[in-house]
C-alpha atoms as a PDB file:
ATOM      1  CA  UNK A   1       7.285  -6.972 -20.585  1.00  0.00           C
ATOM      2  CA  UNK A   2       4.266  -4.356 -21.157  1.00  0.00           C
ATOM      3  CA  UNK A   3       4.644  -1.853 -23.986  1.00  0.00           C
ATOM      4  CA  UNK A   4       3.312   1.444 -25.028  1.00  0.00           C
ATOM      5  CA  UNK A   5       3.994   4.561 -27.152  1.00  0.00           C
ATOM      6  CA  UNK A   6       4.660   7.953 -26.179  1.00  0.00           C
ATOM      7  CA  UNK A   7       4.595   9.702 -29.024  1.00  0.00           C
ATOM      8  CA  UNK A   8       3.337  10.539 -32.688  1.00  0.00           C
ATOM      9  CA  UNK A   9       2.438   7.479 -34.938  1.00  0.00           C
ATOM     10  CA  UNK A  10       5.562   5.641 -35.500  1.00  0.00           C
ATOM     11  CA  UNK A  11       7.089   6.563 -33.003  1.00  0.00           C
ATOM     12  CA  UNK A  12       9.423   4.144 -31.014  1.00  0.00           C
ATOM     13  CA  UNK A  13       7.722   1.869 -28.431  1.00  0.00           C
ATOM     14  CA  UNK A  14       9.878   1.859 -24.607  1.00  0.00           C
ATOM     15  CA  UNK A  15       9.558  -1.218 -22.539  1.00  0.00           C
ATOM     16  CA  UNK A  16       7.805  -0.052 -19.280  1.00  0.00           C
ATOM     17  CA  UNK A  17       6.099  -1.775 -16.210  1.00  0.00           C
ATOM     18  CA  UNK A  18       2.697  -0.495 -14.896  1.00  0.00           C
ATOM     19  CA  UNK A  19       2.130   0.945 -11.813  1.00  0.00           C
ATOM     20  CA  UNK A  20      -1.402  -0.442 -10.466  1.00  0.00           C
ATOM     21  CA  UNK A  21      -2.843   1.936  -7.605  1.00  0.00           C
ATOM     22  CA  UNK A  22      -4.276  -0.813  -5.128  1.00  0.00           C
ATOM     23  CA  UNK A  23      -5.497   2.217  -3.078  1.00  0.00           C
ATOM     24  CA  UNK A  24      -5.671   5.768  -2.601  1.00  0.00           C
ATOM     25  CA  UNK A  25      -7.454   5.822   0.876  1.00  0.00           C
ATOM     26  CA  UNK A  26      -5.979   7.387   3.518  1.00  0.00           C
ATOM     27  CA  UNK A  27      -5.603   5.707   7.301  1.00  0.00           C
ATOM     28  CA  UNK A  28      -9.226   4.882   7.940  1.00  0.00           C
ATOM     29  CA  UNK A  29     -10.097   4.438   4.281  1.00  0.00           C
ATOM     30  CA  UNK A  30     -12.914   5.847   2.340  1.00  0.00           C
ATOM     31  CA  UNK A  31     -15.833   5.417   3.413  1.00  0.00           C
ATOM     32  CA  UNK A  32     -15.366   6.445   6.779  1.00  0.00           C
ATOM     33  CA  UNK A  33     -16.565   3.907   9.416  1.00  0.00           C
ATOM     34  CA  UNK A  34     -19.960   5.664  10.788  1.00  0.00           C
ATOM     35  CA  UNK A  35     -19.859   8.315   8.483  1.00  0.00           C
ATOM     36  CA  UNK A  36     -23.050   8.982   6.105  1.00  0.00           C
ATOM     37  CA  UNK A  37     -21.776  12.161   4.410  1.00  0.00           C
ATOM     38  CA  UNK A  38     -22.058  12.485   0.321  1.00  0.00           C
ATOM     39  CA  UNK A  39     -18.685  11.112  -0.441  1.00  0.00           C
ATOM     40  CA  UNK A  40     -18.788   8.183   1.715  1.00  0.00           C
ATOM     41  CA  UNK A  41     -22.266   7.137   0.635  1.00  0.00           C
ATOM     42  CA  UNK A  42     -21.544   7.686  -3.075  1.00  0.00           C
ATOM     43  CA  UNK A  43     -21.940   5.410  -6.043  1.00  0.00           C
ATOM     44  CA  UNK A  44     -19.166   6.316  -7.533  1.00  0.00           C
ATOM     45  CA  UNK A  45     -16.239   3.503  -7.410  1.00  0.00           C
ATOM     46  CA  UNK A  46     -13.750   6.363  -7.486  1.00  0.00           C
ATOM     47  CA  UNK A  47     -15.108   7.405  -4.311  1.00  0.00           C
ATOM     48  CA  UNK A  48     -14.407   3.659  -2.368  1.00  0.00           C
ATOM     49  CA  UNK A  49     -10.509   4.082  -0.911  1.00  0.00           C
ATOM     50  CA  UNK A  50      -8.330   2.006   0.583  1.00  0.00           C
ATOM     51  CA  UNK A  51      -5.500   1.999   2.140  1.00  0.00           C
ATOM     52  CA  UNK A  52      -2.564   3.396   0.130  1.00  0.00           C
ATOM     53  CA  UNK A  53      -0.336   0.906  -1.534  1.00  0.00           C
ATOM     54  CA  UNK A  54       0.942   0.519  -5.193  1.00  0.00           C
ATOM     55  CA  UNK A  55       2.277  -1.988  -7.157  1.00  0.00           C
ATOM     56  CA  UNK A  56       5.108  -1.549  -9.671  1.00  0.00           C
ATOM     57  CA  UNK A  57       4.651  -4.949 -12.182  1.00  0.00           C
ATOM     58  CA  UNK A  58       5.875  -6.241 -16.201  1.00  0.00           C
ATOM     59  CA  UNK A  59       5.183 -10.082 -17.190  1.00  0.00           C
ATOM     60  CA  UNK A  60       8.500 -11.088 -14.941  1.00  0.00           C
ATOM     61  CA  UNK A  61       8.071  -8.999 -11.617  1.00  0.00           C
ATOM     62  CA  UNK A  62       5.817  -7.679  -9.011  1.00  0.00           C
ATOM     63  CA  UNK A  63       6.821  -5.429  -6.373  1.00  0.00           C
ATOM     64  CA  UNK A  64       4.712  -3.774  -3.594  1.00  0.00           C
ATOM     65  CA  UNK A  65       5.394  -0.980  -2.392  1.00  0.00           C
ATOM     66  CA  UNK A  66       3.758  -0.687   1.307  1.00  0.00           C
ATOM     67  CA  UNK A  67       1.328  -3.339   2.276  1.00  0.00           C
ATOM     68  CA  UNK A  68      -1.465  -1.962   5.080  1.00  0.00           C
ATOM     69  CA  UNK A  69      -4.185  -3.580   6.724  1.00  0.00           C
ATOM     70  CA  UNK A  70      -6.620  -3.623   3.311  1.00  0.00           C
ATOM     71  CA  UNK A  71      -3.717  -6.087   1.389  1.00  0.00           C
ATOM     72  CA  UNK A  72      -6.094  -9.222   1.429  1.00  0.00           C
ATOM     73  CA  UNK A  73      -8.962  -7.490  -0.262  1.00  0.00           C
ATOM     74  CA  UNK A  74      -6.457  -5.465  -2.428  1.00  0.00           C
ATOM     75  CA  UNK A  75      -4.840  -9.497  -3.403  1.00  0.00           C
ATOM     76  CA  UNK A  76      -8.073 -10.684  -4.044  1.00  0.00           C
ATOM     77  CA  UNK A  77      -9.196  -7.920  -6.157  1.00  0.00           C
ATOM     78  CA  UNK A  78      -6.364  -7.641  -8.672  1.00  0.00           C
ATOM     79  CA  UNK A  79      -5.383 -10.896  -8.640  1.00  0.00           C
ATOM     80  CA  UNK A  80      -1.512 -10.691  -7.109  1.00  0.00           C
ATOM     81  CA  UNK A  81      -0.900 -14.256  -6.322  1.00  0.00           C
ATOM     82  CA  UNK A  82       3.071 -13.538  -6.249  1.00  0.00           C
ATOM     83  CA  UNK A  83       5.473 -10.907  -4.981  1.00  0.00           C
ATOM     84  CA  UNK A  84       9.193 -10.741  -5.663  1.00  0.00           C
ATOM     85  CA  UNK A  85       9.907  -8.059  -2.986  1.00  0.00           C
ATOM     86  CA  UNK A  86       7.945  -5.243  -0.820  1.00  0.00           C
ATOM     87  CA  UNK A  87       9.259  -2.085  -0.151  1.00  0.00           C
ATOM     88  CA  UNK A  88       7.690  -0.087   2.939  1.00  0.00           C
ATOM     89  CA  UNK A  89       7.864   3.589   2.570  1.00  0.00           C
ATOM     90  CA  UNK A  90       8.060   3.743   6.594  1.00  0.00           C
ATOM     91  CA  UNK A  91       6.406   2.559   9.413  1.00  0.00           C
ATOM     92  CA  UNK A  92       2.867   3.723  10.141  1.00  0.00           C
ATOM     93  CA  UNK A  93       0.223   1.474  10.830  1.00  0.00           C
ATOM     94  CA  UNK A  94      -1.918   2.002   7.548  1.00  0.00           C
ATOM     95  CA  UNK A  95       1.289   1.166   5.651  1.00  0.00           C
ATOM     96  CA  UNK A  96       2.579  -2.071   7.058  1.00  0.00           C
ATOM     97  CA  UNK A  97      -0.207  -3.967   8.848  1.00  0.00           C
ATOM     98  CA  UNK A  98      -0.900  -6.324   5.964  1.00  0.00           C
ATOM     99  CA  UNK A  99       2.271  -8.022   6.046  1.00  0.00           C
ATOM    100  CA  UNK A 100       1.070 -11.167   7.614  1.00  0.00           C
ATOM    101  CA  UNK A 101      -1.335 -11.603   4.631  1.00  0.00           C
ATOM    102  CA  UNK A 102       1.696 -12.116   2.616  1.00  0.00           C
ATOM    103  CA  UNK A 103       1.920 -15.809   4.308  1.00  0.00           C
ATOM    104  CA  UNK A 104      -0.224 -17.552   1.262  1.00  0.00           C
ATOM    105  CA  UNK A 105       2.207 -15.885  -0.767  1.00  0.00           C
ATOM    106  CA  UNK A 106       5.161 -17.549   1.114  1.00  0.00           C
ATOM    107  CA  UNK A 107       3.827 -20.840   1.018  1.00  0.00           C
ATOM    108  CA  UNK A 108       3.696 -21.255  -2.498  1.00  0.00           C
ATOM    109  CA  UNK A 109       7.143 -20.020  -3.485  1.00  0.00           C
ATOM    110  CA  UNK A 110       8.623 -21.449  -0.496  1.00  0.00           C
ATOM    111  CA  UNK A 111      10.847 -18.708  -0.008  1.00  0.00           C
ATOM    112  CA  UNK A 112      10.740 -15.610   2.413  1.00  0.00           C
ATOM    113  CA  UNK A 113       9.835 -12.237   0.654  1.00  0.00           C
ATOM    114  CA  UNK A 114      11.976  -9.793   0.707  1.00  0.00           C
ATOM    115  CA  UNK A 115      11.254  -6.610   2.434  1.00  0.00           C
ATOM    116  CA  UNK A 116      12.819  -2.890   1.716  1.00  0.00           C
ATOM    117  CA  UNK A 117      12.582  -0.051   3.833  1.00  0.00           C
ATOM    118  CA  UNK A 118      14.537   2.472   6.481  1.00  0.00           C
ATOM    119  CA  UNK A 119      15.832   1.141   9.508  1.00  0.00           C
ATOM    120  CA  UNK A 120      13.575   2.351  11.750  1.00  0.00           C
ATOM    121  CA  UNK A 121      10.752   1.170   9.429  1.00  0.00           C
ATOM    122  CA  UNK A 122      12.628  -2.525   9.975  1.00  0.00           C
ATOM    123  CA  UNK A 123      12.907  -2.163  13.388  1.00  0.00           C
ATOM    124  CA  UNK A 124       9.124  -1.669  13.408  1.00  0.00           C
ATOM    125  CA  UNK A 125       8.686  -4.885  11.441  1.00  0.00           C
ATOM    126  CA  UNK A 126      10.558  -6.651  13.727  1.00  0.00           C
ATOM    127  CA  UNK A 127       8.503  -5.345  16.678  1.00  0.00           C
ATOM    128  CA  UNK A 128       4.976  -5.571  15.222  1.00  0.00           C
ATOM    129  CA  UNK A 129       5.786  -8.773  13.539  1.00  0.00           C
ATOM    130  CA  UNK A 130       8.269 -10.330  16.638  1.00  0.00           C
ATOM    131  CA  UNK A 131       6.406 -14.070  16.059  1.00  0.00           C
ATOM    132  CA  UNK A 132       8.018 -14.565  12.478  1.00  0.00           C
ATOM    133  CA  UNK A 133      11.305 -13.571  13.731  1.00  0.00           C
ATOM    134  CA  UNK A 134      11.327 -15.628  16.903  1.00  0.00           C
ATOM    135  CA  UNK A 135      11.809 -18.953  15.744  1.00  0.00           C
ATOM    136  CA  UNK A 136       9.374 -20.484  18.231  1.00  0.00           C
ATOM    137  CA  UNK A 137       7.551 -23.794  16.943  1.00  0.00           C
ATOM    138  CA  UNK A 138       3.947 -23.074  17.602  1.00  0.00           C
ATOM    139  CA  UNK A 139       2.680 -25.387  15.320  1.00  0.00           C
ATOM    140  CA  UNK A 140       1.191 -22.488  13.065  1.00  0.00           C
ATOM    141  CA  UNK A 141       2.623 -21.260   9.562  1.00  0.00           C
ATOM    142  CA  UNK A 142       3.998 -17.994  10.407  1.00  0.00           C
ATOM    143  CA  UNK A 143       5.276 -15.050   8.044  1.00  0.00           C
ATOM    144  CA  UNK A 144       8.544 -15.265   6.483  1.00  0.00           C
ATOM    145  CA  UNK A 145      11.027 -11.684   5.692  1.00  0.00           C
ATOM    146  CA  UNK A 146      14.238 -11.502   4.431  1.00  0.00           C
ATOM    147  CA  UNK A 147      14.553  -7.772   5.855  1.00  0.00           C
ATOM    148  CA  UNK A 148      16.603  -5.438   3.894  1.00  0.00           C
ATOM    149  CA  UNK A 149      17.431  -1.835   5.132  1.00  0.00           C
ATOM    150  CA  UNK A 150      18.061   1.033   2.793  1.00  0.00           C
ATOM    151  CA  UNK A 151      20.864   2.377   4.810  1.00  0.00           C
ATOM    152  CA  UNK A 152      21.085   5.012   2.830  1.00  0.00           C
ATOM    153  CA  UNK A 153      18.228   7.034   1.581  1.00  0.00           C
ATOM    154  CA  UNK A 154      20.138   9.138  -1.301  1.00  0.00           C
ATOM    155  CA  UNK A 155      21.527   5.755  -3.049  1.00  0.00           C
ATOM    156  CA  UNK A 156      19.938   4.451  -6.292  1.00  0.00           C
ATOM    157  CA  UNK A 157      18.784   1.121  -5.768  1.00  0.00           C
ATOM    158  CA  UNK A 158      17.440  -2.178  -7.701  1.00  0.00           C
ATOM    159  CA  UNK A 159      14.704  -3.693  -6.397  1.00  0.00           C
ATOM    160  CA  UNK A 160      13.514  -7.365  -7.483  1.00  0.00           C
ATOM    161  CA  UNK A 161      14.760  -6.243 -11.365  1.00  0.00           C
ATOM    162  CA  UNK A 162      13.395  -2.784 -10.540  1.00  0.00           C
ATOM    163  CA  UNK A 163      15.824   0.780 -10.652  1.00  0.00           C
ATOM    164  CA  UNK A 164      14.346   2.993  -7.539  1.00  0.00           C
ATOM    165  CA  UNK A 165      15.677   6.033  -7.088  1.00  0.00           C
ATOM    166  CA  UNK A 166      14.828   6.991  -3.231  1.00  0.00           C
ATOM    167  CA  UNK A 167      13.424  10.123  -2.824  1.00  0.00           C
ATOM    168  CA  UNK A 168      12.948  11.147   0.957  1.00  0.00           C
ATOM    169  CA  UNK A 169      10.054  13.892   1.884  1.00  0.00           C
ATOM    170  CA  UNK A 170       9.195  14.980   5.834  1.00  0.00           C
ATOM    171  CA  UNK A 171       6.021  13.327   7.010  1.00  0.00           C
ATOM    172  CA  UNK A 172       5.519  15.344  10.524  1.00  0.00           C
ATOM    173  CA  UNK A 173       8.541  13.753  12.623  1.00  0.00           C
ATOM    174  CA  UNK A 174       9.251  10.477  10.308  1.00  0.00           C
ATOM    175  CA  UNK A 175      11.100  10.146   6.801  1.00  0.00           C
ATOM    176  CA  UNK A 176       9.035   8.693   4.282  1.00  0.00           C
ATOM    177  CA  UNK A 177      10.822   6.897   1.204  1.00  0.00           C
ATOM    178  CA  UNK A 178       8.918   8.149  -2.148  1.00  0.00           C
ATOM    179  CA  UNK A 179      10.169   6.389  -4.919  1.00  0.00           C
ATOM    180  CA  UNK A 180      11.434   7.124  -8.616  1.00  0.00           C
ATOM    181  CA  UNK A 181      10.963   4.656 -11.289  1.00  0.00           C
ATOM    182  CA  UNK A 182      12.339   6.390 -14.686  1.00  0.00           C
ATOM    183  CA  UNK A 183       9.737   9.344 -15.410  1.00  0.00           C
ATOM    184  CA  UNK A 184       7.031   7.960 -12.691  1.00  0.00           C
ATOM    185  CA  UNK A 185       7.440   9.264  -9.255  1.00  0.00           C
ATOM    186  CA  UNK A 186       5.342   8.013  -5.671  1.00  0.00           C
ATOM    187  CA  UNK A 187       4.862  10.069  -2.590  1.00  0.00           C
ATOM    188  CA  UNK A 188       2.460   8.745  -0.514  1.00  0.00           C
ATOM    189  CA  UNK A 189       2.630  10.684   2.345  1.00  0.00           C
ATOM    190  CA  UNK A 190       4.270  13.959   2.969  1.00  0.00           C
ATOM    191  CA  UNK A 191       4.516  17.451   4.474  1.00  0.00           C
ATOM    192  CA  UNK A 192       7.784  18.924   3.196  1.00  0.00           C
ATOM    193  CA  UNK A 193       9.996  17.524   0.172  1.00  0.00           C
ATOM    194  CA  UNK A 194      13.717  18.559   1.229  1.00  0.00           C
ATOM    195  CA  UNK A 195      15.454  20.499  -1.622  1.00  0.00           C
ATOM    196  CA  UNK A 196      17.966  17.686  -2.436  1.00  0.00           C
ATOM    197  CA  UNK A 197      14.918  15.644  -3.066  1.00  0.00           C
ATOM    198  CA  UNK A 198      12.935  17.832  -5.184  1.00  0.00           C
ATOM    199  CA  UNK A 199      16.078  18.224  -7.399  1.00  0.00           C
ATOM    200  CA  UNK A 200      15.218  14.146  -8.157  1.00  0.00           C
ATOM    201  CA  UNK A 201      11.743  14.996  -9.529  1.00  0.00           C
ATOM    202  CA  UNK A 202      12.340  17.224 -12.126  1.00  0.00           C
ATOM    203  CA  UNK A 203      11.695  15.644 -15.840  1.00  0.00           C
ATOM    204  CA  UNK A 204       8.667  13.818 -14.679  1.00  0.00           C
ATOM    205  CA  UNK A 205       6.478  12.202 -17.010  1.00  0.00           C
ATOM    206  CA  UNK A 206       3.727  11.136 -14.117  1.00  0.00           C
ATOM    207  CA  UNK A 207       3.986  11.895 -10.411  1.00  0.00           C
ATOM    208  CA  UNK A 208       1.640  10.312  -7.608  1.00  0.00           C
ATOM    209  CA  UNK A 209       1.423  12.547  -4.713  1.00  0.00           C
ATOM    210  CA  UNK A 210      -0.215  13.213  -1.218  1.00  0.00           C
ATOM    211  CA  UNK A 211      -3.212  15.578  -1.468  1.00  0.00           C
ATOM    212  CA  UNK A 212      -4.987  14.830   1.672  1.00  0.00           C
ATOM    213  CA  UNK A 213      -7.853  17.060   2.225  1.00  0.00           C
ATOM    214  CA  UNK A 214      -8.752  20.902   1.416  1.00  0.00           C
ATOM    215  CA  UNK A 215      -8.427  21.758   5.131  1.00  0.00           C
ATOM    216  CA  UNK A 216      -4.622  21.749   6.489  1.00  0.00           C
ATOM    217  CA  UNK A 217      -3.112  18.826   8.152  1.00  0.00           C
ATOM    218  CA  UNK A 218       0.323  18.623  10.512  1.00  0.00           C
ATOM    219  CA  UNK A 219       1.845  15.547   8.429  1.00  0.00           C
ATOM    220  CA  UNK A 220       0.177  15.813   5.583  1.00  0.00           C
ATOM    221  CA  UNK A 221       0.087  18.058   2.015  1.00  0.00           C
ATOM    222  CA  UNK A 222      -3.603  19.367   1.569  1.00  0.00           C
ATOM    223  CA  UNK A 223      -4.752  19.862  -1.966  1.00  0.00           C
ATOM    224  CA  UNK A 224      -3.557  23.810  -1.810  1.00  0.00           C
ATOM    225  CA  UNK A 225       0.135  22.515  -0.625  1.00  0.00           C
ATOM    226  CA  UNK A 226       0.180  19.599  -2.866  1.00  0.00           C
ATOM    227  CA  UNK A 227      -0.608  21.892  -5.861  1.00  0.00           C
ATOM    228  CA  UNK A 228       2.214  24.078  -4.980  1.00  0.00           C
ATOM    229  CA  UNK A 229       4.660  21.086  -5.018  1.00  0.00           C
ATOM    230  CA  UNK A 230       3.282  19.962  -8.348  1.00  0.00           C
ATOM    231  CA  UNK A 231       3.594  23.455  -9.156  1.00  0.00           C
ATOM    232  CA  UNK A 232       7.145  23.755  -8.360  1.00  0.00           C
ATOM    233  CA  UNK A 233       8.116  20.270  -9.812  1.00  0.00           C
ATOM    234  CA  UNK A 234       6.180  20.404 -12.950  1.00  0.00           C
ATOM    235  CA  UNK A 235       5.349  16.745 -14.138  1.00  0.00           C
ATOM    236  CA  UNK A 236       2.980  16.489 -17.725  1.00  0.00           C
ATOM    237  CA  UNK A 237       0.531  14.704 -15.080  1.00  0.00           C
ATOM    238  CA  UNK A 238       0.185  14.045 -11.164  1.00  0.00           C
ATOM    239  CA  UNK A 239      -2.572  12.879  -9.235  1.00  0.00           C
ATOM    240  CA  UNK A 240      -3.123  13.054  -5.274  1.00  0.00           C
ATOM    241  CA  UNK A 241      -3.414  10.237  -3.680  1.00  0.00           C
ATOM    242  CA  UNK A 242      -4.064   9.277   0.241  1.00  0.00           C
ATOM    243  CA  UNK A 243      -7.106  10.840   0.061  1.00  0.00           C
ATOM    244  CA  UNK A 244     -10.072  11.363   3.316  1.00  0.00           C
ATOM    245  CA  UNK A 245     -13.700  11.906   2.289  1.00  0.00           C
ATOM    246  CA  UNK A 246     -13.567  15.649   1.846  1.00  0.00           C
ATOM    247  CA  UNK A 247     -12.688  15.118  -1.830  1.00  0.00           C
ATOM    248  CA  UNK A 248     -15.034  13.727  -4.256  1.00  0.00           C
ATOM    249  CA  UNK A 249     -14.030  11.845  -7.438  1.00  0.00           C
ATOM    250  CA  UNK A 250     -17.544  12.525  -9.154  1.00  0.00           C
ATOM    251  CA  UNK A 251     -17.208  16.508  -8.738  1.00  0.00           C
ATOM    252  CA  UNK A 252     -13.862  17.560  -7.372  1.00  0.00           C
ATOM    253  CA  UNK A 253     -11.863  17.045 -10.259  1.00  0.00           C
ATOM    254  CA  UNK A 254     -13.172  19.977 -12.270  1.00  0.00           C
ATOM    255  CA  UNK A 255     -12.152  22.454  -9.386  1.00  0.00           C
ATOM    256  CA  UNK A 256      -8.011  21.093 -10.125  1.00  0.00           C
ATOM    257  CA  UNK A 257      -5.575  22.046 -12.592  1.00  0.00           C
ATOM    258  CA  UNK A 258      -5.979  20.272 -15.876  1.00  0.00           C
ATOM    259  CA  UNK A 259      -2.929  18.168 -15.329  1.00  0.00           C
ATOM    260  CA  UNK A 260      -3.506  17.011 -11.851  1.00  0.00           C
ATOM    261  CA  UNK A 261      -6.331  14.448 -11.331  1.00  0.00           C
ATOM    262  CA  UNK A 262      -7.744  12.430  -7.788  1.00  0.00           C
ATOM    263  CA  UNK A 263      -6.132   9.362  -8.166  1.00  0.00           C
ATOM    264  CA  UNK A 264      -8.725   6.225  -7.501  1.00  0.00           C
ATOM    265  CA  UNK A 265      -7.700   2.549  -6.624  1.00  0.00           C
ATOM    266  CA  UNK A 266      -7.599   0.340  -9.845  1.00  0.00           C
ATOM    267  CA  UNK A 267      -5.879   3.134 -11.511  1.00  0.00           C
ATOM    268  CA  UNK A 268      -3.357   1.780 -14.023  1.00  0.00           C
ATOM    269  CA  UNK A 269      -0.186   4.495 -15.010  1.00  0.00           C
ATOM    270  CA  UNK A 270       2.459   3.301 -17.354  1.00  0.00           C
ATOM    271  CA  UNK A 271       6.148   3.918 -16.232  1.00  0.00           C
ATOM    272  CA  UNK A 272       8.984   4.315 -18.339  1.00  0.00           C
ATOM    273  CA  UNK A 273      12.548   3.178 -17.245  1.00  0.00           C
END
């Protein structure tokens, strides 16, 4: 299990696991395919996005929360060569199109992998993904899921060793499931956070939020609305993630709040429990 302090010298060290942002890209990643403008041709590493994902991990367990269509270069670069589980905060595309990479995975444990999510997130799965569920013979190693639905959306829940506490936000017309882990909170995409789920983010020690763009979106905070919500919900430090090239790591960080950062893939934030 990872440790770290929290406090003065001396003080009492908490058993935590790390949360390891694979990417903080939004849909089409950053850099933008045909684009040349300053942020997509930068230098900076901070500036090089993909697709959203996270993984929560200690010594004993790894789990993923969404796996999009960057999850093979994402595997490769930090070295995940297991998974216990994989929870999918709902169905879009850049969210859950990486789930056949996981077959590698599969192989070596010889078990399916679990995987979390809504039902209609499932139900997606099961359409996208209908050759691992058909039980054809086709000669070829297919995917294996155990799926799991989080009937309801309110409930705590353990996770592969791991105490989520679902927190449910408005993303246009779907429900996206952000996640508490003990003073860490994840909300990856987002355009309203219902009352009875702000009331789960107070007493945050880090939160990870959507923070789009500067312009406005339909489904998505932009870095005026997402400062509100931080605002409002007043963790000691959040950073907005699912981010386009209109925000730039190397410059755009000194026009923010001094507690609220742009989150950049590789970053590593402890989480208490």
């Amino acid at each position: 299990m990872l440790l770290y302090s929290n406090g003065a010298p001396g003080a009492a060290r908490e058993t935590v696991i790390e949360a390891l942002l694979l990417g903080t890209g939004t849909s089409v990643g950053v850099p933008f395919i045909g684009c040349d403008c300053a942020v997509c041709t930068s230098g900076d590493p901070r500036n090089q996005r993909l697709r959203s994902s996270v993984l929560l991990r200690d010594e004993g367990t790894s789990l993923l929360v969404d796996c999009g269509p960057d999850f093979r270069a994402q595997a490769l670069r930090y070295h995940i060569a297991h998974l216990d589980a994989v929870l999918l905060t709902h169905e879009h595309a850049d969210h859950v199109l990486g789930l056949d990479d996981l077959r590698l995975l599969i192989l070596h444990s010889k078990e399916p992998i679990p995987i979390y999510g809504a039902p209609p997130t499932l139900d997606r799965v099961r359409e996208i993904y209908a050759y691992a569920f058909d039980g054809l013979d086709t000669g070829s190693f297919k995917p294996r899921f155990h799926l799991e639905a989080l009937a309801d959306l309110e409930a705590p829940v353990t996770l592969a060793g791991v105490d989520i506490l679902p927190i449910p936000v408005e993303h246009g017309a779907t429900t996206v499931v952000g996640l508490r882990v003990g003073d860490f909170a994840y909300i990856p995409d987002c355009k309203r956070i219902p009352e009875a789920s702000l009331a789960k983010l107070r007493d945050l020690d880090t939160l990870v939020i959507d923070g789009l763009r500067r312009k406005a979106h339909r489904t998505h905070f932009n870095v005026e609305e997402a400062l509100a919500a931080i605002a409002e919900i007043g963790p000691r430090q959040a950073w907005l993630t699912h981010l386009t090239h209109d925000l730039d790591a190397t410059t755009d960080d000194e026009t923010l709040p001094g507690n609220v950062r742009l989150a950049y893939d590789g970053l590593i934030l402890p989480v208490g429990r």
